[in-house]
C-alpha atoms as a PDB file:
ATOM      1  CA  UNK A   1    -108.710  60.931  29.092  1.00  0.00           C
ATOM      2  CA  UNK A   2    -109.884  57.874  26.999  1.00  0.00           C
ATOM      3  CA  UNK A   3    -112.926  56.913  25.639  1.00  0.00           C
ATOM      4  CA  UNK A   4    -115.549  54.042  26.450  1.00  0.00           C
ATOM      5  CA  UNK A   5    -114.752  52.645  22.795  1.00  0.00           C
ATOM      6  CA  UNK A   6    -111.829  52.612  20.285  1.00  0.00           C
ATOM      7  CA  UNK A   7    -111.683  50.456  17.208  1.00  0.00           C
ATOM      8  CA  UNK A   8    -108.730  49.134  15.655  1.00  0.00           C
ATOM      9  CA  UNK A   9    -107.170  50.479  12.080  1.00  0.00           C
ATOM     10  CA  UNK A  10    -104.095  48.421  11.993  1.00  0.00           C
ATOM     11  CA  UNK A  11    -102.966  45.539  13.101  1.00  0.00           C
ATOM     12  CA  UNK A  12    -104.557  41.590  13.263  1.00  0.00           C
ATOM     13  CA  UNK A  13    -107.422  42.847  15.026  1.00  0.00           C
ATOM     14  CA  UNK A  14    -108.211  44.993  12.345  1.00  0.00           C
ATOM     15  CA  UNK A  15    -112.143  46.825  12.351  1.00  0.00           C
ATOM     16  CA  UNK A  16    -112.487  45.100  16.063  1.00  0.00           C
ATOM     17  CA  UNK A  17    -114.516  47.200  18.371  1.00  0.00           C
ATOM     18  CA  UNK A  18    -113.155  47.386  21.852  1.00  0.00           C
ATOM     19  CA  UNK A  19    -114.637  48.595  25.444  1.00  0.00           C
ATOM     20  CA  UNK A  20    -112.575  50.536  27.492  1.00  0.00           C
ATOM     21  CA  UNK A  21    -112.163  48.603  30.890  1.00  0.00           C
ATOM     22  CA  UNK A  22    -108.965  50.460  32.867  1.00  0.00           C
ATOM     23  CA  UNK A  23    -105.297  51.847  32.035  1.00  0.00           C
ATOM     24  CA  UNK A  24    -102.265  51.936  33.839  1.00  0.00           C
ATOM     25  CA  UNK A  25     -98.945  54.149  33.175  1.00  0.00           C
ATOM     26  CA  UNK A  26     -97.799  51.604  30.548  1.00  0.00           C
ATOM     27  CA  UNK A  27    -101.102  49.731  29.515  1.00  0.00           C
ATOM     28  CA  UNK A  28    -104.727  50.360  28.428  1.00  0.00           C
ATOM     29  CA  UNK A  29    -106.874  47.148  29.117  1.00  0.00           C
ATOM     30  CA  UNK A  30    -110.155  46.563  27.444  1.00  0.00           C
ATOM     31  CA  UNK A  31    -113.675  44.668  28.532  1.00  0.00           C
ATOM     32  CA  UNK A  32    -112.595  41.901  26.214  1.00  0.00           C
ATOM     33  CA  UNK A  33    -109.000  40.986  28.110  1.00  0.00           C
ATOM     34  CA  UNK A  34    -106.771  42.942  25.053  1.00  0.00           C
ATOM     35  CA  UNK A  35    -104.645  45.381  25.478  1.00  0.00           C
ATOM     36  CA  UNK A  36    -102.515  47.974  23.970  1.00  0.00           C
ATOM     37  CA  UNK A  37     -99.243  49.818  25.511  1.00  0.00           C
ATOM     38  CA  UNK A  38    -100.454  53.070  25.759  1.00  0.00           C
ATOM     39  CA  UNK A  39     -98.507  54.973  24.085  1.00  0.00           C
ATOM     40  CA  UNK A  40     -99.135  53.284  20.711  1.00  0.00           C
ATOM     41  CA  UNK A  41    -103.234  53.637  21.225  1.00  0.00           C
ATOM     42  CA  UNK A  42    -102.917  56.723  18.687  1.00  0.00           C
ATOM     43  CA  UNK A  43    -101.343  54.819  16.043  1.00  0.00           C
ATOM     44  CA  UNK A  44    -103.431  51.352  16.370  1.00  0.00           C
ATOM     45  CA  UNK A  45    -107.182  52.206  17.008  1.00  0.00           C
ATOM     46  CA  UNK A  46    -108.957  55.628  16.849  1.00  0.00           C
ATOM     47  CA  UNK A  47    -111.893  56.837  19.022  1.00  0.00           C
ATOM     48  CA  UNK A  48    -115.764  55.541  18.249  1.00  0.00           C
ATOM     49  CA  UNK A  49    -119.443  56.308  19.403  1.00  0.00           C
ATOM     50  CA  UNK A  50    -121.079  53.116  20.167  1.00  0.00           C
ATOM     51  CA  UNK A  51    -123.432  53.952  17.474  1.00  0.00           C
ATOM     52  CA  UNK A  52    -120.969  54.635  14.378  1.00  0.00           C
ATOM     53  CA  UNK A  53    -118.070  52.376  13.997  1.00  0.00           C
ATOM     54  CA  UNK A  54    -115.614  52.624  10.778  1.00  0.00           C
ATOM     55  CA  UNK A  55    -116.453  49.087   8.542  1.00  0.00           C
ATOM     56  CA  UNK A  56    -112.971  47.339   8.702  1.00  0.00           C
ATOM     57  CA  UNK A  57    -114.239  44.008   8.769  1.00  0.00           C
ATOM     58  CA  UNK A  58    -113.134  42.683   5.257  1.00  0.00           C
ATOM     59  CA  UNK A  59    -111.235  39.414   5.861  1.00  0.00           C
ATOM     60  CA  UNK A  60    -108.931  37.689   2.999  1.00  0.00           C
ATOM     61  CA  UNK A  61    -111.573  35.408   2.880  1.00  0.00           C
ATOM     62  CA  UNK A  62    -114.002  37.761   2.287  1.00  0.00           C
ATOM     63  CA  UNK A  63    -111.936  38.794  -0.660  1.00  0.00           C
ATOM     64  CA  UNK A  64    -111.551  35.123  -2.203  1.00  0.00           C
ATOM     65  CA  UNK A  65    -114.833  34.418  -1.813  1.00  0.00           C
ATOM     66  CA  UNK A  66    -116.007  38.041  -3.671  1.00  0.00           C
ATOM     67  CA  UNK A  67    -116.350  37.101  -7.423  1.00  0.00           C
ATOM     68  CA  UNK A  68    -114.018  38.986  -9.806  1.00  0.00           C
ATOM     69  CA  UNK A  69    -115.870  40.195 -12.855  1.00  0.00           C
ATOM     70  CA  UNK A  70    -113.347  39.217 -15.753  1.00  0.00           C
ATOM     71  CA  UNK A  71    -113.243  41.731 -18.111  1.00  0.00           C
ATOM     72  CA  UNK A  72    -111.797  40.962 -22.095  1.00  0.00           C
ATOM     73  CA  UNK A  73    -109.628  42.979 -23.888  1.00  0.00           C
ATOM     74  CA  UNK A  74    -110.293  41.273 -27.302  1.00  0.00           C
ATOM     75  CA  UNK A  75    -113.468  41.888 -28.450  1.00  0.00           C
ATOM     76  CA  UNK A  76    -114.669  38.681 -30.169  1.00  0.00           C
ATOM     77  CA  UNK A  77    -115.964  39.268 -33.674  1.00  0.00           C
ATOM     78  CA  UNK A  78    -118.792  37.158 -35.599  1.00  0.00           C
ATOM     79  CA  UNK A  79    -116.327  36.825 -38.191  1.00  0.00           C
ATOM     80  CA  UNK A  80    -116.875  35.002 -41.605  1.00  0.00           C
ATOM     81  CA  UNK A  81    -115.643  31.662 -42.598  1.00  0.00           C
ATOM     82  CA  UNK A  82    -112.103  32.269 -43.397  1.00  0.00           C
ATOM     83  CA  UNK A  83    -109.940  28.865 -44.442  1.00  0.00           C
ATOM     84  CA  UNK A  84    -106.787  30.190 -44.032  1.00  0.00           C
ATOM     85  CA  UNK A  85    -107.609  30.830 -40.400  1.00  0.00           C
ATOM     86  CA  UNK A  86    -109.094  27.409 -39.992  1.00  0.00           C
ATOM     87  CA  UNK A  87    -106.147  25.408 -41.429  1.00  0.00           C
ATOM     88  CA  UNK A  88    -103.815  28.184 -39.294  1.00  0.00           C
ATOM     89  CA  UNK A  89    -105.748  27.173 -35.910  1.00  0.00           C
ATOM     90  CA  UNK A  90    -105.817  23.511 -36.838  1.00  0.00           C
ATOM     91  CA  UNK A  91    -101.769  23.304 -38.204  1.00  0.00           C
ATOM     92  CA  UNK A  92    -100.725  25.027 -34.688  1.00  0.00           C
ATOM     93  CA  UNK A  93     -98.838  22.274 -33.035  1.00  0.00           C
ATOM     94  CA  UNK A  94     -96.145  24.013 -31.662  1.00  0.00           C
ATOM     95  CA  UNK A  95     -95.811  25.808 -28.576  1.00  0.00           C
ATOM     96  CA  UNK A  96     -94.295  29.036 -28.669  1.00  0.00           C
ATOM     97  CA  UNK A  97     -94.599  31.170 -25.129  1.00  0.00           C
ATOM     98  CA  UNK A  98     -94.343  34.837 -25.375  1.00  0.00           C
ATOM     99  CA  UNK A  99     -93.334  37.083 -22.516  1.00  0.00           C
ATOM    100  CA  UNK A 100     -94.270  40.584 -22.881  1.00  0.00           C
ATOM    101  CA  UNK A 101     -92.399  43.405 -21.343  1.00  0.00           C
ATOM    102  CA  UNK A 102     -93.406  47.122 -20.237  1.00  0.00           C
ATOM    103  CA  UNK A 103     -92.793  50.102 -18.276  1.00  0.00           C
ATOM    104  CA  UNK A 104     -94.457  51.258 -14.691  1.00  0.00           C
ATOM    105  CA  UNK A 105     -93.595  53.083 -11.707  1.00  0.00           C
ATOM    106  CA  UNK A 106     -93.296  51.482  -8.771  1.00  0.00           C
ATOM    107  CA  UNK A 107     -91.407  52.702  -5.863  1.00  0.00           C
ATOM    108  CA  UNK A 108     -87.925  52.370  -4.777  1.00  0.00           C
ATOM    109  CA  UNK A 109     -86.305  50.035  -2.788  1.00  0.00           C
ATOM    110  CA  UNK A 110     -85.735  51.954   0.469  1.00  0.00           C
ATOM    111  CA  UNK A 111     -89.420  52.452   0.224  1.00  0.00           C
ATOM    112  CA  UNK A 112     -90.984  49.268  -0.499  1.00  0.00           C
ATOM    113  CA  UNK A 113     -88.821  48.139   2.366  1.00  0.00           C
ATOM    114  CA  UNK A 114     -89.742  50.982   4.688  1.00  0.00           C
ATOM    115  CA  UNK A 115     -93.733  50.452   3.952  1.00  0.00           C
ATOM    116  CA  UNK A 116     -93.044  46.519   4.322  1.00  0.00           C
ATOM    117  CA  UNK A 117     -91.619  47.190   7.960  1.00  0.00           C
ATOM    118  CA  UNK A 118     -93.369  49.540   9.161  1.00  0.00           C
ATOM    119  CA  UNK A 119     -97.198  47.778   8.167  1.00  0.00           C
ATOM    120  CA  UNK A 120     -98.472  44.609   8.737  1.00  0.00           C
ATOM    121  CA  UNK A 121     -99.869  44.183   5.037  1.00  0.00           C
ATOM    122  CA  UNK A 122     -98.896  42.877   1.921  1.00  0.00           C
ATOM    123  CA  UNK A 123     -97.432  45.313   0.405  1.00  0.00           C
ATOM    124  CA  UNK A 124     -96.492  42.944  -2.721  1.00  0.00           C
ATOM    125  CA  UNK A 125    -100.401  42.263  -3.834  1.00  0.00           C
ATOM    126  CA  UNK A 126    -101.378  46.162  -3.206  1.00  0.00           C
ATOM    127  CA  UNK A 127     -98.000  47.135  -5.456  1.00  0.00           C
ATOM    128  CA  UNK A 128     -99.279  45.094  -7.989  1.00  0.00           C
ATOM    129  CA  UNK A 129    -103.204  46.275  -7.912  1.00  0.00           C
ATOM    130  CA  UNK A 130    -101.120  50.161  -8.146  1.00  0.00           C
ATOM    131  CA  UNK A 131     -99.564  48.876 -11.280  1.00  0.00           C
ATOM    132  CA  UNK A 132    -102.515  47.272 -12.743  1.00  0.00           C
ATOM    133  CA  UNK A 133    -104.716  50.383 -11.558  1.00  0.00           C
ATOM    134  CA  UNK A 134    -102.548  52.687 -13.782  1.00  0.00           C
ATOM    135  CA  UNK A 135    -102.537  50.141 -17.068  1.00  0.00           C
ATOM    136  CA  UNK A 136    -104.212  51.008 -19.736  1.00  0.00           C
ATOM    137  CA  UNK A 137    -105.992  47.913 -21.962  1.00  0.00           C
ATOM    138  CA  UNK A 138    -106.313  49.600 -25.234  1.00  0.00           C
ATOM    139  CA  UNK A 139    -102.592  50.710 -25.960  1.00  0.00           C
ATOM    140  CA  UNK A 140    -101.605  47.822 -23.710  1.00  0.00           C
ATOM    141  CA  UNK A 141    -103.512  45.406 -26.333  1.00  0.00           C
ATOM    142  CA  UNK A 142    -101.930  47.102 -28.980  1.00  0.00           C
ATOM    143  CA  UNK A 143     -98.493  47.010 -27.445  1.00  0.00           C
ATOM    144  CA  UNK A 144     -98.739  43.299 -27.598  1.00  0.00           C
ATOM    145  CA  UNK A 145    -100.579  42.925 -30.888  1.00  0.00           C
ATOM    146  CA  UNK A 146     -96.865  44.914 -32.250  1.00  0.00           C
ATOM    147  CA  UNK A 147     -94.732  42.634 -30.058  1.00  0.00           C
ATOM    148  CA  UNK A 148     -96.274  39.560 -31.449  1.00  0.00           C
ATOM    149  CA  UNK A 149     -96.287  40.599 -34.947  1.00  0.00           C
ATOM    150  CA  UNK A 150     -92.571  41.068 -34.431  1.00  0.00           C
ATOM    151  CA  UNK A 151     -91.515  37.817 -32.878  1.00  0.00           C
ATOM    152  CA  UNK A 152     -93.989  35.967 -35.530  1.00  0.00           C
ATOM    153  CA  UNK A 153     -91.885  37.784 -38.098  1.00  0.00           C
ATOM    154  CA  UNK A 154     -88.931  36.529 -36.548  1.00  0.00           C
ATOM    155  CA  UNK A 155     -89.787  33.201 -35.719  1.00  0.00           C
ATOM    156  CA  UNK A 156     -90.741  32.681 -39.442  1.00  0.00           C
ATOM    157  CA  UNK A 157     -88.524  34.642 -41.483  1.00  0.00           C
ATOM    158  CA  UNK A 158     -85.598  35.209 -39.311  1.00  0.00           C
ATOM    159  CA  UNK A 159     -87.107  38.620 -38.998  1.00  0.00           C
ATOM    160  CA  UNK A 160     -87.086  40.091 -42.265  1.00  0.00           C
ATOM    161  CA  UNK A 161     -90.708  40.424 -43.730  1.00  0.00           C
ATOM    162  CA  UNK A 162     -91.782  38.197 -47.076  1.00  0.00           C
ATOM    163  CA  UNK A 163     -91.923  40.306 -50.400  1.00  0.00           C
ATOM    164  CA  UNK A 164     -96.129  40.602 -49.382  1.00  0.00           C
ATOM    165  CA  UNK A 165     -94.818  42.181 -45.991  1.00  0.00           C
ATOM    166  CA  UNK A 166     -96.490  39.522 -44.437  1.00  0.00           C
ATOM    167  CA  UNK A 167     -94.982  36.602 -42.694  1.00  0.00           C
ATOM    168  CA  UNK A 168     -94.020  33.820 -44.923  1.00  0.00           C
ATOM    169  CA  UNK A 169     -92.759  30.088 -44.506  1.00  0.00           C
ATOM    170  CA  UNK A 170     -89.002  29.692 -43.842  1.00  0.00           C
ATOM    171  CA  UNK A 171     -87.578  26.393 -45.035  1.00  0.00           C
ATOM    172  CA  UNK A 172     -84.075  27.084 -43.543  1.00  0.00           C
ATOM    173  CA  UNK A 173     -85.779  26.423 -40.300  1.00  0.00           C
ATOM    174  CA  UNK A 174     -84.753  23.336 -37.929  1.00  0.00           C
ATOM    175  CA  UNK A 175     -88.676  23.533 -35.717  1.00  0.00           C
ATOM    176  CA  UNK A 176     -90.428  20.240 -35.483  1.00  0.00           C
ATOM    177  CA  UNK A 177     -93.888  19.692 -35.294  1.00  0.00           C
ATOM    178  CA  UNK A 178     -94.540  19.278 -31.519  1.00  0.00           C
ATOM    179  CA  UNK A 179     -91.876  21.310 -30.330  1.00  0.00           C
ATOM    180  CA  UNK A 180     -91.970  23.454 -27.488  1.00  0.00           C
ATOM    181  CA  UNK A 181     -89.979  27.092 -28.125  1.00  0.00           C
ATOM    182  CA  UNK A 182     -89.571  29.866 -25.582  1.00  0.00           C
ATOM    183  CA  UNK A 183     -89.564  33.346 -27.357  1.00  0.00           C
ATOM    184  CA  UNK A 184     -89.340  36.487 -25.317  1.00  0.00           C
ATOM    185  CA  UNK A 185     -90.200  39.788 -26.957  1.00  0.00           C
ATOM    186  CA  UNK A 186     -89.052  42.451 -25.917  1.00  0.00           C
ATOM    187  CA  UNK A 187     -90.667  46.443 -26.620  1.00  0.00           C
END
């Protein structure tokens, strides 16, 4: 009826290899001293050969300690000298922080709550690796290249565009130098 080893698949004791030792109508007790009510065995460890056990032995240490290769979404240019861009870079005083908005699927409440209670994981860092997993850097760089150029517009021509259609001073404006300003834009 049960086998001489079972590892675990859920649970703290996750990719632990157990010895069968004895079971009684409630309990199944292994050669280490655990043991699991019997009727959940299915659900919390599966059947192994000695020989072949399933690798479930990443830890969350294991995964802070693995290096994350960064990858850049703005390819950096050798660009020529350009002195409006030095005098931009070297005039920018003032803070301005940007919050960028977008769409994804994610699931609904009943189910986030469901797969939160019914797992012992975090469901909040694998929800956001889903999101991530499904963004794509090219339109998503170019969805924020827009949304800046729209709340430059704004924050220096109270959004209408200079005769050039380029951003233009505003000298109606109350900023200081130094000043910290919290824009959002939105899509």
């Amino acid at each position: 009826m049960y086998s001489d080893k079972y590892q675990w698949i859920k649970g703290d004791k996750v990719g632990s290899v157990e010895s069968y030792s004895s079971h009684d109508n409630e309990w199944v007790y292994f050669a280490s001293g655990s043991r699991i009510n019997a009727s959940l065995i299915s659900e919390y460890m599966m059947q192994v050969s000695s020989d072949t056990p399933l690798d479930l032995s990443i830890t969350k240490q294991d995964i802070r300690s693995t290096p994350k290769q960064s990858t850049s979404i703005v390819s950096k240019k050798q660009d020529e000298f350009n002195p409006v861009k030095s005098l931009l870079k070297q005039a920018a005083k003032t803070k301005h922080h940007f919050t960028y908005t977008f769409d994804a699927d994610i699931p609904k409440q009943q189910v986030y709550n469901l797969i939160q209670d019914s797992f012992e994981t975090k469901i909040d860092d694998l929800l956001v690796d889903m999101v991530m997993s499904t963004l794509n850097k090219n339109e998503l760089y170019d969805s924020v290249k827009i949304q800046l150029k729209e709340q430059i517009l704004k924050i220096y021509n109270n959004g209408k565009q200079s005769e050039s259609g380029e951003p233009g001073s505003n000298e109606n404006t109350s900023e200081g130098l130094g000043e910290q300003k919290t824009t959002e834009v939105l899509p």
